[in-house]
Structure formats: C-alpha cells, structure tokens
C-alpha atoms as a PDB file:
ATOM      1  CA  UNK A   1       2.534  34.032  -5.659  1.00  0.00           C
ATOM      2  CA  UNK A   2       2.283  31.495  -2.967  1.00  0.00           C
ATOM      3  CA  UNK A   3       4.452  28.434  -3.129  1.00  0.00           C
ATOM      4  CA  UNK A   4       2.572  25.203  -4.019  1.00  0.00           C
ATOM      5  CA  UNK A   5       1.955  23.200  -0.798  1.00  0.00           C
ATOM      6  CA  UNK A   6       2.781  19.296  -0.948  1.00  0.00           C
ATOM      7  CA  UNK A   7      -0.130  17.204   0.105  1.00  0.00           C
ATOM      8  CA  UNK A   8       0.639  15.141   3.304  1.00  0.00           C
ATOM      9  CA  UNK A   9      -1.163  12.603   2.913  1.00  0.00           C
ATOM     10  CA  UNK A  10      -0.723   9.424   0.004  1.00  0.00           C
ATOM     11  CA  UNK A  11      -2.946   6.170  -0.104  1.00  0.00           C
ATOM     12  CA  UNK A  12      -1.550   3.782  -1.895  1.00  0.00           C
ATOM     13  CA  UNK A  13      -3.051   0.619  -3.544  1.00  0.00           C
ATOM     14  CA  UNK A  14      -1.132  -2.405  -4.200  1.00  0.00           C
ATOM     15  CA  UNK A  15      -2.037  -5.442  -6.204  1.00  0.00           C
ATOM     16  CA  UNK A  16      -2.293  -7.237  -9.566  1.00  0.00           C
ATOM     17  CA  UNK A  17      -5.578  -7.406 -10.715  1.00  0.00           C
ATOM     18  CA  UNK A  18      -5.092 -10.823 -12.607  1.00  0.00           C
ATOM     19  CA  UNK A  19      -4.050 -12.607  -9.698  1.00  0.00           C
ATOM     20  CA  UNK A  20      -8.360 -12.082  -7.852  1.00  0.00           C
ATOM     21  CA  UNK A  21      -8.078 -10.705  -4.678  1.00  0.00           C
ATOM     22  CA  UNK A  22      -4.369  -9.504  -4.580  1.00  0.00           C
ATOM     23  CA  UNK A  23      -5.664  -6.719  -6.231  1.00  0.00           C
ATOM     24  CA  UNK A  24      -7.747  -5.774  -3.626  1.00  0.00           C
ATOM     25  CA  UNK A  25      -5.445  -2.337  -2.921  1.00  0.00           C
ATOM     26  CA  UNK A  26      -5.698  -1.219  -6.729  1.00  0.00           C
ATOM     27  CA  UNK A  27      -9.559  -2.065  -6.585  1.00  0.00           C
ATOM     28  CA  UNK A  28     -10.271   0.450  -3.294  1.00  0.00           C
ATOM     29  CA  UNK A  29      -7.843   3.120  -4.889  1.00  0.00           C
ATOM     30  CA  UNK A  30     -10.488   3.054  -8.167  1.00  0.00           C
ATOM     31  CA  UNK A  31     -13.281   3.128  -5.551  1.00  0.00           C
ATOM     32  CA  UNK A  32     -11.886   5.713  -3.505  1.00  0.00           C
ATOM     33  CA  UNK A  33     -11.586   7.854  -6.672  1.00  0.00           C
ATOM     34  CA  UNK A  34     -15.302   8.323  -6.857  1.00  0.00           C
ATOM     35  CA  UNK A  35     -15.700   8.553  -2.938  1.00  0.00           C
ATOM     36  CA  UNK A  36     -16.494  12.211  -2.396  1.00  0.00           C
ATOM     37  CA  UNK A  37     -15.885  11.362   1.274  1.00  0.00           C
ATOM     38  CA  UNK A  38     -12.225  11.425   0.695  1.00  0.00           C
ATOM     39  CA  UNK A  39     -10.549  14.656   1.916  1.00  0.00           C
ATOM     40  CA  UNK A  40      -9.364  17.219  -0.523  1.00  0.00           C
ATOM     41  CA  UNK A  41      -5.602  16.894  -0.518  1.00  0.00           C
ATOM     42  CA  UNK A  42      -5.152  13.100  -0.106  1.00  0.00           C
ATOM     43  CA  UNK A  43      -3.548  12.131  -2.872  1.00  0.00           C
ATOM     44  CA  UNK A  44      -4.901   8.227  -4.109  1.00  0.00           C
ATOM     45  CA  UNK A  45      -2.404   6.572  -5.855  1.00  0.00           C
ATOM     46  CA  UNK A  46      -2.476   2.997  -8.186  1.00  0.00           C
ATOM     47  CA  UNK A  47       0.581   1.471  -7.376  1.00  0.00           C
ATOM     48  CA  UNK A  48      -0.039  -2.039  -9.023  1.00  0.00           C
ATOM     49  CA  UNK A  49       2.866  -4.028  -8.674  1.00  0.00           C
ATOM     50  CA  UNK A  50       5.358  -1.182  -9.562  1.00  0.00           C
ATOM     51  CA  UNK A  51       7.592  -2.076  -6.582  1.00  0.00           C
ATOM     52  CA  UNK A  52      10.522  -0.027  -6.266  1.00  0.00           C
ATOM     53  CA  UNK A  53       9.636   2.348  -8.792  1.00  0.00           C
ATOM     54  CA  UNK A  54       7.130   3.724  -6.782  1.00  0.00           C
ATOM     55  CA  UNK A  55      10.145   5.172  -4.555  1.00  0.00           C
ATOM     56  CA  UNK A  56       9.357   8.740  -6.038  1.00  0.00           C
ATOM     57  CA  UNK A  57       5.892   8.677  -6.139  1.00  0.00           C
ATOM     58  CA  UNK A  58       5.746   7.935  -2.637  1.00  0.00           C
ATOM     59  CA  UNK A  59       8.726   9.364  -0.893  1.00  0.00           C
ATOM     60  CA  UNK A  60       7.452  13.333  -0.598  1.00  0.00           C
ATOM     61  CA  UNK A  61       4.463  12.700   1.649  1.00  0.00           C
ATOM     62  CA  UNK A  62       4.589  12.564   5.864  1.00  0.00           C
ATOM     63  CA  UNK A  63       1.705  10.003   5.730  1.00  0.00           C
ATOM     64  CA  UNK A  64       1.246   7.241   3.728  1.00  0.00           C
ATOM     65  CA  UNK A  65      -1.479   4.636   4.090  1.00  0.00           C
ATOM     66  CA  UNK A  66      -0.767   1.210   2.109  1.00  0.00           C
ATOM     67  CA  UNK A  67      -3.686  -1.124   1.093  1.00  0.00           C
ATOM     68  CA  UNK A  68      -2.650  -4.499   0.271  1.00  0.00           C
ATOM     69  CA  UNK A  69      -3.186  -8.218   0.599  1.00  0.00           C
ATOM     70  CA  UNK A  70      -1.229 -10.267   2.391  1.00  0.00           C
ATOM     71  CA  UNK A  71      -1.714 -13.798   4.192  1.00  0.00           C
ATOM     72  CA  UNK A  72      -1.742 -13.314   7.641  1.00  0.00           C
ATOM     73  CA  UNK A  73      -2.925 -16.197   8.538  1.00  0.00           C
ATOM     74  CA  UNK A  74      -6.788 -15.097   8.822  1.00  0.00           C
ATOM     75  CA  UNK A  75     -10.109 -15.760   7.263  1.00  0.00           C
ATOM     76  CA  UNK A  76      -9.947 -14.377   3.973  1.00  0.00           C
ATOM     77  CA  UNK A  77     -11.413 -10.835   4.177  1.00  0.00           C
ATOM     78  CA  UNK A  78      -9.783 -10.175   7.344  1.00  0.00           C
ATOM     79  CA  UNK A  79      -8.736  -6.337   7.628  1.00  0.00           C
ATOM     80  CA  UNK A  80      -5.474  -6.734   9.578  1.00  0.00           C
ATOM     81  CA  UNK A  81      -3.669  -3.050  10.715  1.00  0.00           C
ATOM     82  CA  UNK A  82      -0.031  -2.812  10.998  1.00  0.00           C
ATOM     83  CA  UNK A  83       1.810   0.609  11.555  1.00  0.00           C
ATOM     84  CA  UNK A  84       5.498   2.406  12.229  1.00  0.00           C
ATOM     85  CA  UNK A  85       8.179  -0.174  13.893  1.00  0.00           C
ATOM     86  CA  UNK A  86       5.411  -3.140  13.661  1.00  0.00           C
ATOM     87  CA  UNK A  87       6.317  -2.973   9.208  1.00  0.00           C
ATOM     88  CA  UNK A  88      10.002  -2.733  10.189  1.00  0.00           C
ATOM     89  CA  UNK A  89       9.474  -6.712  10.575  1.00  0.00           C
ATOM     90  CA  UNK A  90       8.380  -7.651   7.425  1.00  0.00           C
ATOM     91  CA  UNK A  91      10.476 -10.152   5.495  1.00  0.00           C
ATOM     92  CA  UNK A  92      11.714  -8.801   1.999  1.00  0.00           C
ATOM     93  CA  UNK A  93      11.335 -11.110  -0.526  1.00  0.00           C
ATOM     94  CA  UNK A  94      10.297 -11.467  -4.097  1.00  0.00           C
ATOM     95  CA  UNK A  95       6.272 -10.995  -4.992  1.00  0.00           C
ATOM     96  CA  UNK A  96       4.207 -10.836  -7.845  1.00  0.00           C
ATOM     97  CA  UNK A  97       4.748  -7.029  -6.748  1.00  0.00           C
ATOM     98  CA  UNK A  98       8.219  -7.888  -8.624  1.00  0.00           C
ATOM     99  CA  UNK A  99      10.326  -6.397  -4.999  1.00  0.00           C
ATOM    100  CA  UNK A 100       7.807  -6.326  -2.033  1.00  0.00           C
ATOM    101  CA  UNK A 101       6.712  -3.654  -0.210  1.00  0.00           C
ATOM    102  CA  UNK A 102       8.643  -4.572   2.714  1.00  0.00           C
ATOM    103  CA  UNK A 103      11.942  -4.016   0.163  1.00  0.00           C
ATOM    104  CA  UNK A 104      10.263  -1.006  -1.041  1.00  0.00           C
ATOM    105  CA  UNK A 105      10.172   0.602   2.432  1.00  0.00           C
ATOM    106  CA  UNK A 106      13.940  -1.182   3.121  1.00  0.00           C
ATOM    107  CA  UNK A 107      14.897   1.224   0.484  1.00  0.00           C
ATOM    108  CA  UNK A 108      13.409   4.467   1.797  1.00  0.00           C
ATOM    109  CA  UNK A 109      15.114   4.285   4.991  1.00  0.00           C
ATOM    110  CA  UNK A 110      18.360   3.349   3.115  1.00  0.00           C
ATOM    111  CA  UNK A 111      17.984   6.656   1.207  1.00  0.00           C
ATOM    112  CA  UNK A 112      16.891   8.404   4.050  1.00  0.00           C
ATOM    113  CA  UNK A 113      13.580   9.061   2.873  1.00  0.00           C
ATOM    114  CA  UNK A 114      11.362   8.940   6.053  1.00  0.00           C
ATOM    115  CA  UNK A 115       7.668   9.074   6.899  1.00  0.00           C
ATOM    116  CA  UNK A 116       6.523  11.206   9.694  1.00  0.00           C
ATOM    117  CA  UNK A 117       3.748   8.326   9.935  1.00  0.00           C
ATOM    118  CA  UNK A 118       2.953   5.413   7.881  1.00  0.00           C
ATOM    119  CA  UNK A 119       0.561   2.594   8.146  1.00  0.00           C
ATOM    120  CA  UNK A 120      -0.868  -0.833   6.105  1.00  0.00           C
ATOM    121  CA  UNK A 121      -4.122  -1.941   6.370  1.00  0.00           C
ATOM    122  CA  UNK A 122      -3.870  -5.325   4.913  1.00  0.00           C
ATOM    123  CA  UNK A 123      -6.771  -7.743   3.883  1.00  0.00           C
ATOM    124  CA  UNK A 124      -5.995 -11.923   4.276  1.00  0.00           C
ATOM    125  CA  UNK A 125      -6.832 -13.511   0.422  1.00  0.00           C
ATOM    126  CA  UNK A 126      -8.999 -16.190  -0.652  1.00  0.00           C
ATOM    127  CA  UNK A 127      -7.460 -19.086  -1.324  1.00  0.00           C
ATOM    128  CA  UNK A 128      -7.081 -19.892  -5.077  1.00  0.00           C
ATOM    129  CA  UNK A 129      -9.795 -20.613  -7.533  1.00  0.00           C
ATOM    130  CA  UNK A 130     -11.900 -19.084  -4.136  1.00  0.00           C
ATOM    131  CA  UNK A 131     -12.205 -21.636  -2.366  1.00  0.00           C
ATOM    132  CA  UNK A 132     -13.282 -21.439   1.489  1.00  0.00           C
ATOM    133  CA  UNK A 133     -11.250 -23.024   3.968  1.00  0.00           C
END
C-alpha cells in the first residue's frame, strides 16, 4: 500500500458574504470549485471568517495562496499581491474575520508551523452601499 501523499498546495478564501464585497475570497473559492482549470491536488478551501480555527486546516500544506479583501488604499477592484516577509507586516487586529489573518499567520509561526511559500492576492472593496469614489 502506498502512503497517502499530502497535497501541497491550499487556496484559501476569506470573507463574509453579508458584508458585499468582503466576501470576495469565499465567492472565487465557490467559483474555483467548478473551474476544471484548477490542478488536481490543490486543495480549495472556504475559510469564511473562521479565523484562528482555520490553524489546522491550513497548517499541513507548503503553499498556501490567500484570497481576501482588504483596503489598500486602491480603486475598488484592485488585485494587490503580497507574499513571504512582505505579510510579516501586517497589523493584527480584530476583523469581521473575528482574529485577522495577519493574527492567524502570527500564530503559525508561534507554533512553528511554517510555509515553504505563501502568498495573498488581495482585492481593494467598494465602499459601502457601493458607492464609487
């Protein structure tokens, strides 16, 4: 019998899909799912706003690939890229992801739990009731 072989790559979509485009991460995860594009042993994964409790969900893969939105400051729709040492910035703070992912990853590396290679691709929000600046 040969031993079961852990995928090594995770995508994983953040959001809350009450609060319009901060869901944007849980939206392309649903997509993705019917995407016969994506390769066979990337695992897609709804995070929501589970925060922290994702710690096991995520913390067996080399690769993980977050998709988020965050204000950075861009037109809404921007698709921003941030990856390795340029997350280790991030401010932790609380979110309507309950503990953000920045805390989430804070954890990891206090458990020990490392990535071979991890990287966010983050999409700037519409403001509320979408409005355009």
């Amino acid at each position: 019998m040969m031993p079961f072989a852990q995928p090594a790559i995770a995508v994983l979509g953040l959001g809350n899909l009450v609060h319009s485009d901060d869901g944007v991460g849980v939206h392309a995860i649903h997509h993705l799912q019917t995407d016969a594009r994506v390769p066979a042993g990337v695992v897609l994964l709804d995070g929501g706003t589970q925060g922290l409790s994702l710690i096991p969900h995520i913390s067996g893969f080399p690769r993980l690939l977050v998709i988020d939105a965050v204000d950075v400051g861009e037109a809404p729709g921007t698709v921003v890229r941030f990856e390795g040492k340029a997350l280790d910035g991030l401010p932790g703070k609380a979110t309507v992801h309950q503990l953000g992912f920045a805390d989430l990853m804070i954890t990891m590396k206090l458990l020990g739990t490392r990535l071979k290679k991890w990287s966010s691709s983050e999409c700037s929000p519409c403001p509320p009731n979408g409005a355009r600046s």
